[in-house]
N, C-alpha and C. Protein backbone atom coordinates (compact mmCIF):
# COMPACT_ATOMS: atom_id res chain seq x y z
N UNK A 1 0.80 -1.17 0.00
CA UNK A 1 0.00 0.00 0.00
C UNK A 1 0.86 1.26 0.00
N UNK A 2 0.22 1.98 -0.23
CA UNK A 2 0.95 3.39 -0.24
C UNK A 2 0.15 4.93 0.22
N UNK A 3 0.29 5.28 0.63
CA UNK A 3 0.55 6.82 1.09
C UNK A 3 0.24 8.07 0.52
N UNK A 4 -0.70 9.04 0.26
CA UNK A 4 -0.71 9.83 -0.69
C UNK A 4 -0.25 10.07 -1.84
N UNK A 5 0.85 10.54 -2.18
CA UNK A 5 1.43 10.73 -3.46
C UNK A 5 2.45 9.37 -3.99
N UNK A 6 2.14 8.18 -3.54
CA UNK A 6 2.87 6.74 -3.50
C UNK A 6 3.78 6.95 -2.90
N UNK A 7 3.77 7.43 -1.31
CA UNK A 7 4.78 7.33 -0.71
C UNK A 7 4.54 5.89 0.32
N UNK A 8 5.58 5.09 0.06
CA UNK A 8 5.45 3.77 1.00
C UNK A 8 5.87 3.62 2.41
N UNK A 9 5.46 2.67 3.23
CA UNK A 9 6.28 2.66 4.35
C UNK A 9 7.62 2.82 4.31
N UNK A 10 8.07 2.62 3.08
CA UNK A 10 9.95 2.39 3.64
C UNK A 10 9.94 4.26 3.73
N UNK A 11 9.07 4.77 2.91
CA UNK A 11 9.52 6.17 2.43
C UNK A 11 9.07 7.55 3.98
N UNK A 12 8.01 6.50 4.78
CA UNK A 12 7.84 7.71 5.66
C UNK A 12 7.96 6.85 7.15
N UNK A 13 8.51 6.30 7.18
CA UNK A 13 9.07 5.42 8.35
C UNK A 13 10.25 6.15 9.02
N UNK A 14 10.68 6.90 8.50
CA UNK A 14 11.49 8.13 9.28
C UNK A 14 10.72 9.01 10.01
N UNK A 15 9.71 9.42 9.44
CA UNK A 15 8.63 10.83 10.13
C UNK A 15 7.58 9.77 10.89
N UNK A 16 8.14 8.97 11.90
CA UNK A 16 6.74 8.57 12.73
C UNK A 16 7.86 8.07 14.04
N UNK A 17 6.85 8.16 14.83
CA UNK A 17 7.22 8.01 16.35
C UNK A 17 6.41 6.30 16.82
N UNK A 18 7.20 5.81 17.97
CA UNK A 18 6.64 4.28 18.38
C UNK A 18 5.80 4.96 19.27
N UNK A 19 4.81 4.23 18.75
CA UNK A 19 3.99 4.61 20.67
C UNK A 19 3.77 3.15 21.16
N UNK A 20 3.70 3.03 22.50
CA UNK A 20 3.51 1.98 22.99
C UNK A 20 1.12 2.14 23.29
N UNK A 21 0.59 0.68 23.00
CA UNK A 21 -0.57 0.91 23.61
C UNK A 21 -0.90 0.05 24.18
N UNK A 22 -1.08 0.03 25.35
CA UNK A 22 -2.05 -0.81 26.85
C UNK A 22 -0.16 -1.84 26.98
N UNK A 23 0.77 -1.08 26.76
CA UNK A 23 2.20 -2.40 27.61
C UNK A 23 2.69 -3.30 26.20
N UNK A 24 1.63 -3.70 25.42
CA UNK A 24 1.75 -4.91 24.58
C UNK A 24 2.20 -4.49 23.23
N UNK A 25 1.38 -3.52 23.08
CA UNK A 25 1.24 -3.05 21.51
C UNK A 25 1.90 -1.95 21.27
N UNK A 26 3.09 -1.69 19.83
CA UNK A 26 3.81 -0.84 20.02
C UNK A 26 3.03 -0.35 18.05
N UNK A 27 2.70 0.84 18.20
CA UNK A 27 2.46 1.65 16.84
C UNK A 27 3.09 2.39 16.45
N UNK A 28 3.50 2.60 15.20
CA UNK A 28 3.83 4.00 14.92
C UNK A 28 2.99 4.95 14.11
N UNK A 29 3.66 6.34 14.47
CA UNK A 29 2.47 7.26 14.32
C UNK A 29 3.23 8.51 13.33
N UNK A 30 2.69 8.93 12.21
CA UNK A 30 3.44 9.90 11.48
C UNK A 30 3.22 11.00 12.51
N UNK A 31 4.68 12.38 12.11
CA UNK A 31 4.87 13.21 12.76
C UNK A 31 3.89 14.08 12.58
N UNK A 32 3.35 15.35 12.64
CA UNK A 32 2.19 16.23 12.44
C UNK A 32 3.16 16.84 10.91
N UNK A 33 4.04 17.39 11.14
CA UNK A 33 4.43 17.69 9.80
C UNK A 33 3.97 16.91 8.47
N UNK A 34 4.39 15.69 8.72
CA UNK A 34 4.39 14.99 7.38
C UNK A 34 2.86 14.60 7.24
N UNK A 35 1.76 14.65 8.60
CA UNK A 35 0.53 14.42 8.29
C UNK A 35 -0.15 15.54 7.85
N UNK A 36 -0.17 16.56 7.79
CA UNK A 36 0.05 17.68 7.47
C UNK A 36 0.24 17.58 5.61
N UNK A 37 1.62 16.86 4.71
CA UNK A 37 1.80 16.99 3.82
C UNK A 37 0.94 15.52 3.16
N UNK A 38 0.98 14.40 3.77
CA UNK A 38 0.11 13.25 3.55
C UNK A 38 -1.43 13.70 3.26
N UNK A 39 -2.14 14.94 4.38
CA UNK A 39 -3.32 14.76 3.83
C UNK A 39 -3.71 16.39 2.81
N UNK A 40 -2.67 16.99 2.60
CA UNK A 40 -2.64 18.21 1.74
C UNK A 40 -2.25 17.53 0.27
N UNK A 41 -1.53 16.09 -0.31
CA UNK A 41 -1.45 15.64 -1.17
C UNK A 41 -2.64 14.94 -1.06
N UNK A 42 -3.82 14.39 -0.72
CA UNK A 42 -4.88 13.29 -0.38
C UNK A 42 -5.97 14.25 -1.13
N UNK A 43 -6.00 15.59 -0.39
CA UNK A 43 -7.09 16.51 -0.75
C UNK A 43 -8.11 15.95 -0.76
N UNK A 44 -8.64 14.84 -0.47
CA UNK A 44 -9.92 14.82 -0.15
C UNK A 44 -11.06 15.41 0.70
N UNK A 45 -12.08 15.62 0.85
CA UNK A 45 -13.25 16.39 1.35
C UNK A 45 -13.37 15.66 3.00
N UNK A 46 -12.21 14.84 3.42
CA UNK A 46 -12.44 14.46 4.48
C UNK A 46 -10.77 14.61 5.11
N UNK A 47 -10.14 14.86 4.86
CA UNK A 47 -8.72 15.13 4.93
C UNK A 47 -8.45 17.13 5.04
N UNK A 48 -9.40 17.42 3.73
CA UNK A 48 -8.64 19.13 3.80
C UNK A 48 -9.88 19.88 4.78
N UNK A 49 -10.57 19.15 5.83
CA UNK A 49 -11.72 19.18 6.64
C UNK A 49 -10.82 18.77 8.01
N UNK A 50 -9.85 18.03 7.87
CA UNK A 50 -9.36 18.11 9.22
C UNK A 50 -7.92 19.19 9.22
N UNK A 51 -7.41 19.61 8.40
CA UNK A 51 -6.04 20.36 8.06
C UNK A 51 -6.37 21.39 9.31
N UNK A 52 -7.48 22.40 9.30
CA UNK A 52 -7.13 23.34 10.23
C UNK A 52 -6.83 22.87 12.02
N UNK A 53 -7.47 21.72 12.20
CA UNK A 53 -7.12 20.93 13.22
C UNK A 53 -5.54 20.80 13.63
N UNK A 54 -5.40 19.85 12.52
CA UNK A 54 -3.92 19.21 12.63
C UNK A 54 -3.07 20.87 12.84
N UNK A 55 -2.82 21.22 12.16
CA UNK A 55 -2.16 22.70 11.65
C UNK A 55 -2.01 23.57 12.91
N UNK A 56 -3.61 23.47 13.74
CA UNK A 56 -3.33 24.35 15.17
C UNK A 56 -2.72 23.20 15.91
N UNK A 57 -3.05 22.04 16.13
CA UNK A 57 -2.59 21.26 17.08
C UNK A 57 -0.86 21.23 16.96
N UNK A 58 -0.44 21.30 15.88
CA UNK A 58 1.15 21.45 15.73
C UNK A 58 1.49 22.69 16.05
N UNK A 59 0.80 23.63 16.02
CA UNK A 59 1.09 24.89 16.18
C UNK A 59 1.42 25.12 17.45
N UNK A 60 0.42 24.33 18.55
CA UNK A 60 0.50 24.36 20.02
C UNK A 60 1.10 23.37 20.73
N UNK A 61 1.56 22.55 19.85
CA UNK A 61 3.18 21.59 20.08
C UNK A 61 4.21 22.72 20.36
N UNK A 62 4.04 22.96 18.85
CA UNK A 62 5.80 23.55 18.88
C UNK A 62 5.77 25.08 20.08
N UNK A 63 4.89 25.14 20.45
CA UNK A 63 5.09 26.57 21.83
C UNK A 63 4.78 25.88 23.82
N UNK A 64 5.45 24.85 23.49
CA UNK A 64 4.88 23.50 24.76
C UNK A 64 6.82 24.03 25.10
């Protein structure tokens, strides 16, 4: 599978963080930046509907 603009796991496996969930389960999670460029290439009506979200929520990262 691939990623907005055919970007694959090997290609955004740098921009994501492990999270651990409930001890057992370890995920990774893209950075806000690159989700940010993942769903601004997607442009779909359910993606450029969450951008102003994502966009403040990074915004109030980076002043933490």
């Amino acid at each position: 599978g691939v990623v907005g603009r055919s970007r694959s796991y090997e290609d955004l496996v740098a921009a994501t963080t492990e999270m651990q969930l409930g001890g057992r389960l370890a995920v990774r999670v893209l950075n806000l930046e690159t989700l940010i460029a993942v769903k601004e290439e997607v442009a779909d009506q359910k993606d450029l509907a969450m951008l102003p979200i994502v966009r403040r929520t990074l915004e109030a990262a980076q002043h933490i």
